[in-house]
Protein backbone atom coordinates (compact mmCIF):
# COMPACT_ATOMS: atom_id res chain seq x y z
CA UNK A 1 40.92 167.55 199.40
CA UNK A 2 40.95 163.86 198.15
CA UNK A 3 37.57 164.39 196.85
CA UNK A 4 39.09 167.36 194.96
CA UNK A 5 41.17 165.62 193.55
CA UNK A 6 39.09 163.23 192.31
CA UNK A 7 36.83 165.51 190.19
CA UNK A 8 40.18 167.01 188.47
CA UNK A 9 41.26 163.45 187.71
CA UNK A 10 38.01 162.88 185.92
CA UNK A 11 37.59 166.33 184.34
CA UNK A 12 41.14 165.94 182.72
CA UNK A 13 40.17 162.49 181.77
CA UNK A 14 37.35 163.63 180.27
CA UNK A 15 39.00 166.05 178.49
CA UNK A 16 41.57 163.91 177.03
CA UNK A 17 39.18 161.76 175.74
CA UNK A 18 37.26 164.03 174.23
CA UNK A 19 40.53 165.04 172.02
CA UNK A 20 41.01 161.01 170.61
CA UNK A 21 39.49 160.50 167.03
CA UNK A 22 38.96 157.72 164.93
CA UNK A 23 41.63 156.69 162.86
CA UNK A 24 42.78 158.38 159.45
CA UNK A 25 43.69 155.17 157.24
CA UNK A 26 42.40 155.33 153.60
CA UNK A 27 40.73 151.82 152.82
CA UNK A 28 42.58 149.57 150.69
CA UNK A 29 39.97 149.40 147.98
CA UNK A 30 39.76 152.98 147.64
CA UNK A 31 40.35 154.15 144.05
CA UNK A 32 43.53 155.99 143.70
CA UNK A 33 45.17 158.45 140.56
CA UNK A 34 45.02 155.87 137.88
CA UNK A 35 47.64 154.75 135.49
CA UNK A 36 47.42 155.00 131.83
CA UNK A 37 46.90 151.92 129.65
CA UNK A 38 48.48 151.38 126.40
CA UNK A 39 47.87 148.81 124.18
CA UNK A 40 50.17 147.32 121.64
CA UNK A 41 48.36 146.58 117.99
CA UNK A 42 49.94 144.60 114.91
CA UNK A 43 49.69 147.03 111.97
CA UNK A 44 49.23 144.32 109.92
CA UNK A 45 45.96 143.91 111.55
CA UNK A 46 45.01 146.41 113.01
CA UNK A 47 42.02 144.79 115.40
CA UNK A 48 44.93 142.02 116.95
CA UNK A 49 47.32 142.65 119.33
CA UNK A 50 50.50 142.21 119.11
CA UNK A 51 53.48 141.94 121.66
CA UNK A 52 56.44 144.12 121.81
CA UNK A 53 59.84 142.37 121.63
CA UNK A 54 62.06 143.64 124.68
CA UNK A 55 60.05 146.62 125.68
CA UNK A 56 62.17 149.23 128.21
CA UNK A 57 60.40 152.42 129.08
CA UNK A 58 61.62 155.05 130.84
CA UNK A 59 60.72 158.35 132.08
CA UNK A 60 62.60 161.22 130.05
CA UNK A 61 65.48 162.73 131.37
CA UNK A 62 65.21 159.73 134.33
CA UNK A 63 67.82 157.11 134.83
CA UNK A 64 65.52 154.86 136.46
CA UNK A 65 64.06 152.34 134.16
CA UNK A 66 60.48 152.39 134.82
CA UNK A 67 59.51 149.28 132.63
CA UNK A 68 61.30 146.43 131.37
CA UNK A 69 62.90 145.07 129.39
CA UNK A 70 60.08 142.96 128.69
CA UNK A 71 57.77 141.58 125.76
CA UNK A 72 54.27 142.50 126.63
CA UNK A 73 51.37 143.75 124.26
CA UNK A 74 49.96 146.23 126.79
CA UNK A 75 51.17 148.28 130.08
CA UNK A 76 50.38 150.41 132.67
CA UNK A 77 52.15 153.57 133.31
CA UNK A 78 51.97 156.66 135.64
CA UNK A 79 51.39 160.11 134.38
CA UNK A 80 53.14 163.21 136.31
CA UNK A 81 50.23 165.15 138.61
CA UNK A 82 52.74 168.25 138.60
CA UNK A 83 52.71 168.94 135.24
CA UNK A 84 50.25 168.79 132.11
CA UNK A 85 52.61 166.80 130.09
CA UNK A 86 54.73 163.28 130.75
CA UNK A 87 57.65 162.39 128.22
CA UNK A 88 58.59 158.72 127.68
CA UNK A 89 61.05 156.94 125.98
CA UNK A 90 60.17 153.79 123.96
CA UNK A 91 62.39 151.18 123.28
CA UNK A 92 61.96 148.55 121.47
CA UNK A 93 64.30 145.29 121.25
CA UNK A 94 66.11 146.67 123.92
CA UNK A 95 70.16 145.81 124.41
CA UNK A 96 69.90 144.52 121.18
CA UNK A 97 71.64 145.60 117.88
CA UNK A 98 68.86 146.78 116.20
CA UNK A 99 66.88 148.55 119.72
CA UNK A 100 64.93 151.72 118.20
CA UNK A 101 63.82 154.24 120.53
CA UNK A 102 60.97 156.09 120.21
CA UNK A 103 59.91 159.27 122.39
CA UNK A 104 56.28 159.68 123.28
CA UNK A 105 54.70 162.87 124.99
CA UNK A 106 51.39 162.57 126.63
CA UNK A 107 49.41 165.92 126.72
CA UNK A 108 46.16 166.35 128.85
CA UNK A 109 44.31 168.47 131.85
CA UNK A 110 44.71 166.76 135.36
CA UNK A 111 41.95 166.91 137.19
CA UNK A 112 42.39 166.87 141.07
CA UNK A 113 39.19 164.67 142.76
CA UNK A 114 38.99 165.45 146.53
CA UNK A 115 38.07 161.96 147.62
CA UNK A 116 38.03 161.89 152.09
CA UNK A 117 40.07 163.51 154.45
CA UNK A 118 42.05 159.96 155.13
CA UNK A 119 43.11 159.12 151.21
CA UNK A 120 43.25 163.55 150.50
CA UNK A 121 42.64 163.91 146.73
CA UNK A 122 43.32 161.46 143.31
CA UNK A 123 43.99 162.82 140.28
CA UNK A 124 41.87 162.30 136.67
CA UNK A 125 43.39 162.93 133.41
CA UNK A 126 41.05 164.70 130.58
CA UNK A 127 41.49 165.72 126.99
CA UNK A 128 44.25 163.49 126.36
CA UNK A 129 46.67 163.53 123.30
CA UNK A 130 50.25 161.91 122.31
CA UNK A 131 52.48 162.58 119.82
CA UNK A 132 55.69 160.43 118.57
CA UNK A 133 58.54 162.84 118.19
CA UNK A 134 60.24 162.49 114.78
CA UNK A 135 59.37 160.73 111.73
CA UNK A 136 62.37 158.50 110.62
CA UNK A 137 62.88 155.08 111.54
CA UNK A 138 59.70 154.92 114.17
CA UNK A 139 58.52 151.71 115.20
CA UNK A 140 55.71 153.09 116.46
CA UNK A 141 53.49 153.60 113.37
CA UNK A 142 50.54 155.43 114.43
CA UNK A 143 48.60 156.37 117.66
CA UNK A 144 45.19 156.11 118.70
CA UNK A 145 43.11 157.27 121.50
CA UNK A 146 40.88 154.94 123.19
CA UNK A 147 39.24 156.69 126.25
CA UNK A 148 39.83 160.95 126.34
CA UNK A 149 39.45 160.56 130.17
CA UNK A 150 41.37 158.52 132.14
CA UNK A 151 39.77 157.98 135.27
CA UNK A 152 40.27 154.22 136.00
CA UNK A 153 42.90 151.33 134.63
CA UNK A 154 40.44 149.12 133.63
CA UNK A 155 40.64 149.19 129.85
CA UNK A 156 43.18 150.90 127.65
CA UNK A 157 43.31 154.08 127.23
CA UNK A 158 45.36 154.57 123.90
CA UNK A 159 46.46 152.17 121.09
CA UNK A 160 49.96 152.23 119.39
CA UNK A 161 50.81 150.35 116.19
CA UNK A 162 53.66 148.75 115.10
């Protein structure tokens, strides 16, 4: 009986190891959905760039403030991966007197980029295109795009004026 015993012991063992597996952790270098870089341009001169005084952005129709207020001449924000479109609002010299809001929509095709089973799939942005809603008191002057695919952050994807 004890030697029985013994074999089950090892043939569930054996089993049970058979059912461990390697860890799922997605490497910390791994490249991930990438944000969208905008760069801030005098239009004065066009080929310098210039900061923004007190720049807030937030998300339309969001209550969370998802930059700012800071002066900056370029930043880094996230496009939605639900949708084919992401609304921002623009404000420059924000709390002040004189703040001006501007709202930006991004347009473009997300891509989905299956990249391993541990980090599941990153999304790419193609055909890009924005538009600055209204045409009174803007201080965003004009728009430019830079890169039609955004697939990394590591130069700017689109230029605004102002």
């Amino acid at each position: 009986m004890n030697y029985i015993q013994k074999w089950l012991f090892l043939g569930v063992f054996f089993f049970l190891l058979q059912g461990c597996q390697k860890d799922d952790i997605c490497p910390a270098g791994t490249a991930t959905t990438p944000l969208l870089v905008i760069e801030f341009y005098d239009s004065q001169n066009p080929g310098r760039l210039k900061a923004v005084q007190d720049l807030r952005v937030q998300a339309s129709g969001m209550e969370e403030i998802y930059f700012g207020p800071e002066t900056t001449n370029s930043i880094s924000i996230p496009l939605r991966t639900d949708q084919n479109f992401t609304e921002y609002t623009f404000t420059y010299n924000s709390g002040e007197e004189d703040e001006n809001e501007d709202v930006v929509t991004f347009r473009y095709s997300p891509n989905p980029e299956y990249i391993n089973r541990a980090c599941g799939f990153r999304i790419n942005y193609g055909n890009i295109d924005v538009s600055v809603q209204g045409e009174d008191d803007n201080w965003i002057l004009s728009t430019s795009i830079l890169q039609q695919n955004i697939e990394n952050e590591t130069e700017a994807h689109i230029s605004f004026t102002h």
